[in-house]
C-alpha atoms as a PDB file:
ATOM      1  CA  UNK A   1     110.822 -74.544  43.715  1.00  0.00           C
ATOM      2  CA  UNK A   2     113.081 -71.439  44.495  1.00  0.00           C
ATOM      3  CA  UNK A   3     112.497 -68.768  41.325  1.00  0.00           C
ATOM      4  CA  UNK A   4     114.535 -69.989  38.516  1.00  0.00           C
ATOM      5  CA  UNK A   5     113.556 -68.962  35.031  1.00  0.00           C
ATOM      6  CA  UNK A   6     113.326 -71.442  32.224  1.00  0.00           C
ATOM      7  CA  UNK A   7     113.403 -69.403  28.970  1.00  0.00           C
ATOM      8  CA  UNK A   8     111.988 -71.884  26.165  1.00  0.00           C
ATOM      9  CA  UNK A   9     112.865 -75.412  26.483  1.00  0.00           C
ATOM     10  CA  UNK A  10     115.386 -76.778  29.127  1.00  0.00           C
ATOM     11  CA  UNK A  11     118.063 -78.120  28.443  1.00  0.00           C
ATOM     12  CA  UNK A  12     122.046 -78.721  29.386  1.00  0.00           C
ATOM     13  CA  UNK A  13     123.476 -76.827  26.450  1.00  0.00           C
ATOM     14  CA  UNK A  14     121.688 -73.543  28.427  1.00  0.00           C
ATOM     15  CA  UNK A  15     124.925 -74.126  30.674  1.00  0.00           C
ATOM     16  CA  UNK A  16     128.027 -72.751  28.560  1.00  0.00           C
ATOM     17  CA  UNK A  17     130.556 -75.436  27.886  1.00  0.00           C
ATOM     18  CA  UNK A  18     129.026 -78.140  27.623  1.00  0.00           C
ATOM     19  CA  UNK A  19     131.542 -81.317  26.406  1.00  0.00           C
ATOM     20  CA  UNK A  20     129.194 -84.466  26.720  1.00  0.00           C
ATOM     21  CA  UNK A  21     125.607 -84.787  26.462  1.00  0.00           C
ATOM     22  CA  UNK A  22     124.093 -88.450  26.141  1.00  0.00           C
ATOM     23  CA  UNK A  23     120.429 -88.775  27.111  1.00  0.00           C
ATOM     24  CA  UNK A  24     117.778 -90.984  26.577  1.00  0.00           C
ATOM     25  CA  UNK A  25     114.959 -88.953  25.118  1.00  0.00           C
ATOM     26  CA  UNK A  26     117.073 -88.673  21.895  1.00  0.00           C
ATOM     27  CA  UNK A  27     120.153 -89.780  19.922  1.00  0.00           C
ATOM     28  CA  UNK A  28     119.391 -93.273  20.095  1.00  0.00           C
ATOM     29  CA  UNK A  29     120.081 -95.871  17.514  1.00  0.00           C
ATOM     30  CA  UNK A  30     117.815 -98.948  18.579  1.00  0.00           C
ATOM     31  CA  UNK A  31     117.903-102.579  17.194  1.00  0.00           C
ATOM     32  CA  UNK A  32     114.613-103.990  18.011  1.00  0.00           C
ATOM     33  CA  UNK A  33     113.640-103.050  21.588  1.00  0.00           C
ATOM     34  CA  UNK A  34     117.440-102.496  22.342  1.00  0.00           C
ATOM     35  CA  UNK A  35     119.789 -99.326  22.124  1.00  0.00           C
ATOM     36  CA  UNK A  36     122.979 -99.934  20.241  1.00  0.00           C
ATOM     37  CA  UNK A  37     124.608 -96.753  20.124  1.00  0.00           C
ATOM     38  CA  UNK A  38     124.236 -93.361  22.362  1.00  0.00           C
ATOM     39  CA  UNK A  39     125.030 -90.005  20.157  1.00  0.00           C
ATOM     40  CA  UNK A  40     126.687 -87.228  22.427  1.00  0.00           C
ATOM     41  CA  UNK A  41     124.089 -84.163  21.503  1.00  0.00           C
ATOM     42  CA  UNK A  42     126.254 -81.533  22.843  1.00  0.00           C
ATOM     43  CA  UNK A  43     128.093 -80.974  19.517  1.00  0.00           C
ATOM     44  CA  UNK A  44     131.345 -82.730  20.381  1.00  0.00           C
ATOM     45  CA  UNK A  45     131.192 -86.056  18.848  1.00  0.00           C
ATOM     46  CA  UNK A  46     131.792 -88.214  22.130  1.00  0.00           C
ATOM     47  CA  UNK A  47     128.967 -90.955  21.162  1.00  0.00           C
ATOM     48  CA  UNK A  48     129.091 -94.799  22.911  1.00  0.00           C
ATOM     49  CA  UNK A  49     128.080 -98.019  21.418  1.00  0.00           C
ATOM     50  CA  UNK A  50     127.408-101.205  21.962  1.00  0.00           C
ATOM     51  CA  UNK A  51     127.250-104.707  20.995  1.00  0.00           C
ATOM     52  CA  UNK A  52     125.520-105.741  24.283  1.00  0.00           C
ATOM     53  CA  UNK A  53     122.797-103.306  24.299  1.00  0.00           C
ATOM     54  CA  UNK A  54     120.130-102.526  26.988  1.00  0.00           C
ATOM     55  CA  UNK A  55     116.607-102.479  26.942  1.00  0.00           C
ATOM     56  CA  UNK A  56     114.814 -99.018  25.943  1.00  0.00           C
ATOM     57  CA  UNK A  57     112.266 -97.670  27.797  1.00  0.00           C
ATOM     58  CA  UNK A  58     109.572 -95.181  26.235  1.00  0.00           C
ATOM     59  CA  UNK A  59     108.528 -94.077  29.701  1.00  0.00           C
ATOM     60  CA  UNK A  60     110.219 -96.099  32.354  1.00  0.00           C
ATOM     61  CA  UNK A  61     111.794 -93.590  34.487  1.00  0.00           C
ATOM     62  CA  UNK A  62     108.518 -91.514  36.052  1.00  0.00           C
ATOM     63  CA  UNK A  63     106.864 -91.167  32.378  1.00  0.00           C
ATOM     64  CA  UNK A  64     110.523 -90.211  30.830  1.00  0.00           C
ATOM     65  CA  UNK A  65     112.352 -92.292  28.650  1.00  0.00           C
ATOM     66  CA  UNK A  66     115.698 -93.869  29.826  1.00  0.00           C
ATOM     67  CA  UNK A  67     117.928 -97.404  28.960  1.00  0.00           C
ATOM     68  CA  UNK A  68     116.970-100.606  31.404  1.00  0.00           C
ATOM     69  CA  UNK A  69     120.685-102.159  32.349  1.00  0.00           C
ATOM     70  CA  UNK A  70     118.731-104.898  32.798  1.00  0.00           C
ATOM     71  CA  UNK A  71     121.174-108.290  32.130  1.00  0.00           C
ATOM     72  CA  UNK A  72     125.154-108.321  32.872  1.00  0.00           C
ATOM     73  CA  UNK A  73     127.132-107.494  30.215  1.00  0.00           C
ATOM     74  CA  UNK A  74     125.351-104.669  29.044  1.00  0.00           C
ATOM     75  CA  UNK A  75     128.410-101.726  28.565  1.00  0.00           C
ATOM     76  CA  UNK A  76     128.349 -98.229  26.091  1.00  0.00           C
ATOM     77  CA  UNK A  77     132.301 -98.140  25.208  1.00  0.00           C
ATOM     78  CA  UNK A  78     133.192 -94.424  23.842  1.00  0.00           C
ATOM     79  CA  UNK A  79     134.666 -93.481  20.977  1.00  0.00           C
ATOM     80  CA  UNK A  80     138.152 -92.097  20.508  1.00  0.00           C
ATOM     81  CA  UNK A  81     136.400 -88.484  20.708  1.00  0.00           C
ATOM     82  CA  UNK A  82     135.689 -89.089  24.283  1.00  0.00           C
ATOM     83  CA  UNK A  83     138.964 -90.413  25.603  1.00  0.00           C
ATOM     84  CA  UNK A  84     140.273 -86.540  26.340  1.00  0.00           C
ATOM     85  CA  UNK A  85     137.191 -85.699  28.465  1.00  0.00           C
ATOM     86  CA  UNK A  86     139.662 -84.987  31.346  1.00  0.00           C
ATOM     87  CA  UNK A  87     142.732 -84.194  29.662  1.00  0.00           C
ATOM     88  CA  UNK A  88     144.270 -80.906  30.780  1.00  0.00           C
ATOM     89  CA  UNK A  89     140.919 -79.430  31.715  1.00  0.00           C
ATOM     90  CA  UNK A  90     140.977 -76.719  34.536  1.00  0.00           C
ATOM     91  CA  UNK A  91     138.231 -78.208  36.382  1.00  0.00           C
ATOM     92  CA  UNK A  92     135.143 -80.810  35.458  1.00  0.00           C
ATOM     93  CA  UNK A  93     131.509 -80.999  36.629  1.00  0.00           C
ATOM     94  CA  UNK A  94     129.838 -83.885  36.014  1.00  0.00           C
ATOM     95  CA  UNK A  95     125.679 -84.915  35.782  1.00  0.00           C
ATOM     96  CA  UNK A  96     124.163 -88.342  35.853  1.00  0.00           C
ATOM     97  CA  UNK A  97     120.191 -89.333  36.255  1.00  0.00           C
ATOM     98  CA  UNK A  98     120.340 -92.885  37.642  1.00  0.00           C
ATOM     99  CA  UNK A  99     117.825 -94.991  39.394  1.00  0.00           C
ATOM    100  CA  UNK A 100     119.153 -98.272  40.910  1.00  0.00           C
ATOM    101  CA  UNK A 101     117.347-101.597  40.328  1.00  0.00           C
ATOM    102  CA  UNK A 102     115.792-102.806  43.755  1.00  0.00           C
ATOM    103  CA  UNK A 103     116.617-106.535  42.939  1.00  0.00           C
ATOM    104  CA  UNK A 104     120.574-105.918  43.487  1.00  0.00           C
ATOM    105  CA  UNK A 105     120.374-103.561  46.277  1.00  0.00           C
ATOM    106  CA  UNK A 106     121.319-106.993  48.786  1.00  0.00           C
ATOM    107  CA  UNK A 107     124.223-107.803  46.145  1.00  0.00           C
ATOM    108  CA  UNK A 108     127.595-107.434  46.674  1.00  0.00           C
ATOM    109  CA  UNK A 109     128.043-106.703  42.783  1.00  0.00           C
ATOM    110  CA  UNK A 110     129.373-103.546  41.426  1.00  0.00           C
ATOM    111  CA  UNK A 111     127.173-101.491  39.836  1.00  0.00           C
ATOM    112  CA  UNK A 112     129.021 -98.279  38.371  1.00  0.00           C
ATOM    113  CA  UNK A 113     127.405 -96.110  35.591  1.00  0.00           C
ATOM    114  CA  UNK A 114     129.892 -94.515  34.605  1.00  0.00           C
ATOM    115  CA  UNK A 115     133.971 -95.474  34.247  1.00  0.00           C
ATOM    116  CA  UNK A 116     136.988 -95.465  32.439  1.00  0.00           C
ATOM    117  CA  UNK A 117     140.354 -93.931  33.499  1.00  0.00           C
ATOM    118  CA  UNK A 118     138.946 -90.217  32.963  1.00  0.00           C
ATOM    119  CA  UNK A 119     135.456 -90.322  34.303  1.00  0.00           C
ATOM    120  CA  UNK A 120     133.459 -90.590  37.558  1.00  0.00           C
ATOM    121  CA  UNK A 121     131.729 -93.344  38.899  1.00  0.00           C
ATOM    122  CA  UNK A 122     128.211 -94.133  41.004  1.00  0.00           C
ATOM    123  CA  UNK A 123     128.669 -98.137  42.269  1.00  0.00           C
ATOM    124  CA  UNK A 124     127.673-100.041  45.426  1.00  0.00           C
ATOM    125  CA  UNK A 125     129.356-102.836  46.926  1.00  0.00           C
ATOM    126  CA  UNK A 126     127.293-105.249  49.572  1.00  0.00           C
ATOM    127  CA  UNK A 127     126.464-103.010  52.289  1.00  0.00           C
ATOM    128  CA  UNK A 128     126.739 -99.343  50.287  1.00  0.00           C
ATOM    129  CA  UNK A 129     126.896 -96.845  47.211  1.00  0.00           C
ATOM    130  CA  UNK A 130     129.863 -94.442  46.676  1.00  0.00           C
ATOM    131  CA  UNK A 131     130.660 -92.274  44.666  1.00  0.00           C
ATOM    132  CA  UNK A 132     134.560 -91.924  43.470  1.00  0.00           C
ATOM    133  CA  UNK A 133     136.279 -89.419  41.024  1.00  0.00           C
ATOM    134  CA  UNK A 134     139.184 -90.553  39.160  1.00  0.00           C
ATOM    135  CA  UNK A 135     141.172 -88.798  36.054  1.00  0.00           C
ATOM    136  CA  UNK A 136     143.945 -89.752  33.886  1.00  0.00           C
ATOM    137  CA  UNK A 137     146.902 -88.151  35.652  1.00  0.00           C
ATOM    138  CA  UNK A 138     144.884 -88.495  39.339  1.00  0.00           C
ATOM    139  CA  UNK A 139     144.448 -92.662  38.611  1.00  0.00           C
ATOM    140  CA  UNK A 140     148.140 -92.855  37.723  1.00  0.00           C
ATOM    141  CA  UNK A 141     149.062 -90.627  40.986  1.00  0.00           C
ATOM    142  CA  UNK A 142     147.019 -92.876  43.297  1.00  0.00           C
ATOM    143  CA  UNK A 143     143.870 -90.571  44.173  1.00  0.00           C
ATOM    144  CA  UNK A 144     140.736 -91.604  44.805  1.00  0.00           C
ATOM    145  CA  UNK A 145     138.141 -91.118  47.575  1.00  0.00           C
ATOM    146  CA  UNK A 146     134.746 -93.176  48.329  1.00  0.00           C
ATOM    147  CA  UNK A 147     132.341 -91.486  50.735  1.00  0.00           C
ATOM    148  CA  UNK A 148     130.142 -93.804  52.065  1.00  0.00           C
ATOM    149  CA  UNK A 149     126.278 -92.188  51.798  1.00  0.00           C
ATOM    150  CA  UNK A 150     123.439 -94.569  52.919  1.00  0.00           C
ATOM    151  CA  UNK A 151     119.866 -94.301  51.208  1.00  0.00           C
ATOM    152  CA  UNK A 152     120.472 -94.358  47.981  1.00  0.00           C
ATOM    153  CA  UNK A 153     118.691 -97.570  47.226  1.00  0.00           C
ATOM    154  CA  UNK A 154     115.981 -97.862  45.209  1.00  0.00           C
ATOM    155  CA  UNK A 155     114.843 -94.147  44.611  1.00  0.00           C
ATOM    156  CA  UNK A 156     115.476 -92.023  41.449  1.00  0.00           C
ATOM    157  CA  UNK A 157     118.611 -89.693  41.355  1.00  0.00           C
ATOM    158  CA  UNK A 158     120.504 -86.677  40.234  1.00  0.00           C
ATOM    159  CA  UNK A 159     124.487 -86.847  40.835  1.00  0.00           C
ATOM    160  CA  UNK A 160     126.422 -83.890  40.383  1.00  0.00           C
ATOM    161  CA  UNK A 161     130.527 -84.060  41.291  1.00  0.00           C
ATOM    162  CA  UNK A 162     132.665 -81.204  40.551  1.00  0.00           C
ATOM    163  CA  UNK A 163     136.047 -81.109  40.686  1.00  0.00           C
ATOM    164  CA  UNK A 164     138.196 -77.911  40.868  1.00  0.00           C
ATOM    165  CA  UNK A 165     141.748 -78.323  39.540  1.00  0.00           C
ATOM    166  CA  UNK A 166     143.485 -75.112  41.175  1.00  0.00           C
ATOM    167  CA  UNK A 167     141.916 -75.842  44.473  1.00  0.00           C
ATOM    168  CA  UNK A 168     142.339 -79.497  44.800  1.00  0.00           C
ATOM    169  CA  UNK A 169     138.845 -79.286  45.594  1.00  0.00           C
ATOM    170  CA  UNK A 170     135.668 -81.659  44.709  1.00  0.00           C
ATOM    171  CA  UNK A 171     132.282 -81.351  45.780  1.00  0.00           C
ATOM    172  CA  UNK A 172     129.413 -84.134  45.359  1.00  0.00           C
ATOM    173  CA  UNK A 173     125.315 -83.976  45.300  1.00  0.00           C
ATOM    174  CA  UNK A 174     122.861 -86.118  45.417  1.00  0.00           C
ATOM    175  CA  UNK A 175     119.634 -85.023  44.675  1.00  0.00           C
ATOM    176  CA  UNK A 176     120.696 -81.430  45.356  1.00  0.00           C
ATOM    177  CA  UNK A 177     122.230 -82.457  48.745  1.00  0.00           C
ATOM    178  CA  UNK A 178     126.015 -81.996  49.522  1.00  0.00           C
ATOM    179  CA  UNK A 179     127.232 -85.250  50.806  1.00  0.00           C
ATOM    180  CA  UNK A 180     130.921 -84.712  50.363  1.00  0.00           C
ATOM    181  CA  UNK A 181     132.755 -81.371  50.352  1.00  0.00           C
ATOM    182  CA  UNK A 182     136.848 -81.782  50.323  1.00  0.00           C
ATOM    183  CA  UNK A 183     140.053 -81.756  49.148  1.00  0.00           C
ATOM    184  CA  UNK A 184     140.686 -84.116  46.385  1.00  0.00           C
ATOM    185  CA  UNK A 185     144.220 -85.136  44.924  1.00  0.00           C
ATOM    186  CA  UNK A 186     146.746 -82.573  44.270  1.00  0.00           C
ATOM    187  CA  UNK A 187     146.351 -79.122  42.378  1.00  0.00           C
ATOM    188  CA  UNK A 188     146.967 -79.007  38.774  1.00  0.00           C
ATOM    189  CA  UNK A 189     146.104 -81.504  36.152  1.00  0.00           C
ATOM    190  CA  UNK A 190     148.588 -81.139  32.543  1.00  0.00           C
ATOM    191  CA  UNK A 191     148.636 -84.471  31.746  1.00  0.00           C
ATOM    192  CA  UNK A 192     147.370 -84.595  28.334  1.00  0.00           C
ATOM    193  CA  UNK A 193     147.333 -88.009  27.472  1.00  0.00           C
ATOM    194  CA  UNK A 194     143.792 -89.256  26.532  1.00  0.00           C
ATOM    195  CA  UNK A 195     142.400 -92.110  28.404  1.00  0.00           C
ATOM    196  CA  UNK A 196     142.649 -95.866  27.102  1.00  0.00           C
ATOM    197  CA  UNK A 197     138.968 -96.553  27.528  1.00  0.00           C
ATOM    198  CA  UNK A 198     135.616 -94.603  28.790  1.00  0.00           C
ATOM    199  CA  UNK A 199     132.292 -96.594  29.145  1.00  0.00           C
ATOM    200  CA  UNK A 200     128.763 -96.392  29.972  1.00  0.00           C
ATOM    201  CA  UNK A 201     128.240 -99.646  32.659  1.00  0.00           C
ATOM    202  CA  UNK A 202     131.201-101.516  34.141  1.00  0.00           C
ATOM    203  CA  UNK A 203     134.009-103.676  32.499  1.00  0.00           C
ATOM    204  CA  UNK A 204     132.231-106.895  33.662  1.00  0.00           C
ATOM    205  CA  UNK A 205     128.688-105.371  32.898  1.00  0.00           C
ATOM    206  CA  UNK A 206     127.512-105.286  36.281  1.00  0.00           C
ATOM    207  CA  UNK A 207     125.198-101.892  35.695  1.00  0.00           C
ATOM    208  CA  UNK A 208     121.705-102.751  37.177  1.00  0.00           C
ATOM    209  CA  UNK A 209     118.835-100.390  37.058  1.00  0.00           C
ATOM    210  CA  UNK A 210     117.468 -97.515  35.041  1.00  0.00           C
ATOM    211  CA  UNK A 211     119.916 -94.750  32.973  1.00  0.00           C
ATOM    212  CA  UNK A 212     118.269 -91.427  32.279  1.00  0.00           C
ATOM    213  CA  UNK A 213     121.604 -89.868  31.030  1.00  0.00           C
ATOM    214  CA  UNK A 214     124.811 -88.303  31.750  1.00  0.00           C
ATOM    215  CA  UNK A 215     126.080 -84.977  30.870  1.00  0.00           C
ATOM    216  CA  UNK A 216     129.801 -83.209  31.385  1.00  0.00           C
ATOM    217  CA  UNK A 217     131.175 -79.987  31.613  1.00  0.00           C
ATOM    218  CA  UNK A 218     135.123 -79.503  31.428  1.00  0.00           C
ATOM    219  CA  UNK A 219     135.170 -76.494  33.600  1.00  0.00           C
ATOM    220  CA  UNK A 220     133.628 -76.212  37.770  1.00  0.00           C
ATOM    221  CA  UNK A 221     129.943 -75.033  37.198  1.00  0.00           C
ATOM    222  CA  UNK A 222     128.883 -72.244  39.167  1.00  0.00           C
ATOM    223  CA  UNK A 223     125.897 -72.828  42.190  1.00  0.00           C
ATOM    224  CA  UNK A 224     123.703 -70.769  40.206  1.00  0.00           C
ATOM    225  CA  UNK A 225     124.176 -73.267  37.053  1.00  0.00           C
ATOM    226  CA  UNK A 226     124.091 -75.988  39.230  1.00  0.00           C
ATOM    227  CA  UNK A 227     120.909 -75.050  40.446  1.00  0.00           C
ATOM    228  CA  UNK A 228     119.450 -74.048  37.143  1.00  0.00           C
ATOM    229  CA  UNK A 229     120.184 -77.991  36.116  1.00  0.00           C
ATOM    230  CA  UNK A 230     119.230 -79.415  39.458  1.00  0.00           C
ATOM    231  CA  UNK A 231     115.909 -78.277  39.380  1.00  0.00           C
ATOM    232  CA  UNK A 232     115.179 -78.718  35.520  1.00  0.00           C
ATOM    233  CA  UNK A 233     116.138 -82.466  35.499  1.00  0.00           C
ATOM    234  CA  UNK A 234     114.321 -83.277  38.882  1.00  0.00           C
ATOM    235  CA  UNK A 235     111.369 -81.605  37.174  1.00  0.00           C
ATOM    236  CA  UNK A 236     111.792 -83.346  33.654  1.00  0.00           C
ATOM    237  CA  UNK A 237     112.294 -86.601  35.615  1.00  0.00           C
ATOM    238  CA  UNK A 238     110.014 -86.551  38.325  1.00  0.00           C
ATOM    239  CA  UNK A 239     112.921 -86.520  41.063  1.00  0.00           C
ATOM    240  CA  UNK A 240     112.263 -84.845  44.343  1.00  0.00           C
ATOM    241  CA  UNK A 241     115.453 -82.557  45.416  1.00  0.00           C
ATOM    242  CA  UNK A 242     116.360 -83.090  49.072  1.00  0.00           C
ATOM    243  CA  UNK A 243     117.710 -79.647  49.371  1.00  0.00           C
END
């Protein structure tokens, strides 16, 4: 591990700006074995429910706790907070700790963690897993990309995707490792208009596989935060950084 200093406990609110933090070692509202409702911890009110719930797991993902999307339907809908995540915002970062289930890695369903018209998805389809950023204004304009990167089954993960508003640009990690570093859409983002719907899982509940957590920033993070939050979730979640 290169020499990063953790002063007192890690976490993502060390990282100024924080505007979403959902995770699965706290702010849980459980019925039975199941989670019903996901508070946002960073402060901002952005929490996710639902009605379809998945399985909690004390210790599932490497000795951590994390939600088990583990029968369709399962989907966390946001609450009206959440819907401006990417409205007017001069650049956006976004983490997610996601390990796909092994059973569905042959299937040709989709299996995005997170959605919505103002968020950023991880899916796969039959043959692959992408990863595809999409706001408000950049849905409506017709931008999208989805980089094909093999390998992704079955092994725990860390996905960072920023996206710089001035510069057009966007930049994607897995497990510390660039795997797409481009252009994206057009400069400038003022459309202010919230989003219609943000979730946790996919509109047909299609999520497979374990959740850790997700965590936003509405500004580009530096490569000095990003690798302050790299290496403290791969060590918190047992995740071994490829770069």
């Amino acid at each position: 591990m290169p020499p990063i200093l953790f002063l007192g406990k890690f976490s993502p609110l060390k990282v100024p700006g924080c505007a979403l933090w959902c995770e699965a070692d706290g702010g849980l509202t459980l019925i039975d074995d199941r989670v019903s409702a996901i508070a946002d911890r960073s402060g901002n009110g952005r929490h996710f429910s639902s009605t379809y719930r998945a399985l909690f797991s004390e210790n599932g993902f490497n000795g951590r706790p994390c939600l088990n999307f583990d029968v369709n339907a399962v989907r966390y809908d946001g609450n009206s907070a959440s819907l401006n995540l990417l409205a007017s915002v001069p650049g956006f970062t976004l983490a997610l700790i996601y390990w796909p289930s092994i059973a569905d890695n042959s299937s040709s369903q989709s299996q995005v963690a997170i959605t919505g018209n103002t968020a950023i998805s991880v899916y796969k389809n039959a043959t692959a897993y992408y990863q595809q950023m999409y706001g408000r204004r950049l849905a409506t304009d017709g931008y999208s990309y989805a980089p094909t990167s093999s390998g992704l089954q079955n092994q725990p993960q860390i996905h960072f995707i920023r996206w710089d508003v001035a510069s057009a640009s966007i930049q994607c990690h897995k497990n510390a490792s660039v795997i797409f570093n481009g252009a994206f859409g057009t400069a400038g983002n003022t459309d202010n208009t919230d989003a219609t719907a943000i979730f946790i899982g996919h509109a047909s509940g299609t999520l497979r596989g374990l959740w850790g957590g997700w965590m936003a920033w509405q500004r580009y993070i530096t490569n000095t935060e990003l690798e302050f939050l790299n290496y403290g979730y791969a060590h918190k979640y047992g995740i071994t950084l490829s770069a």
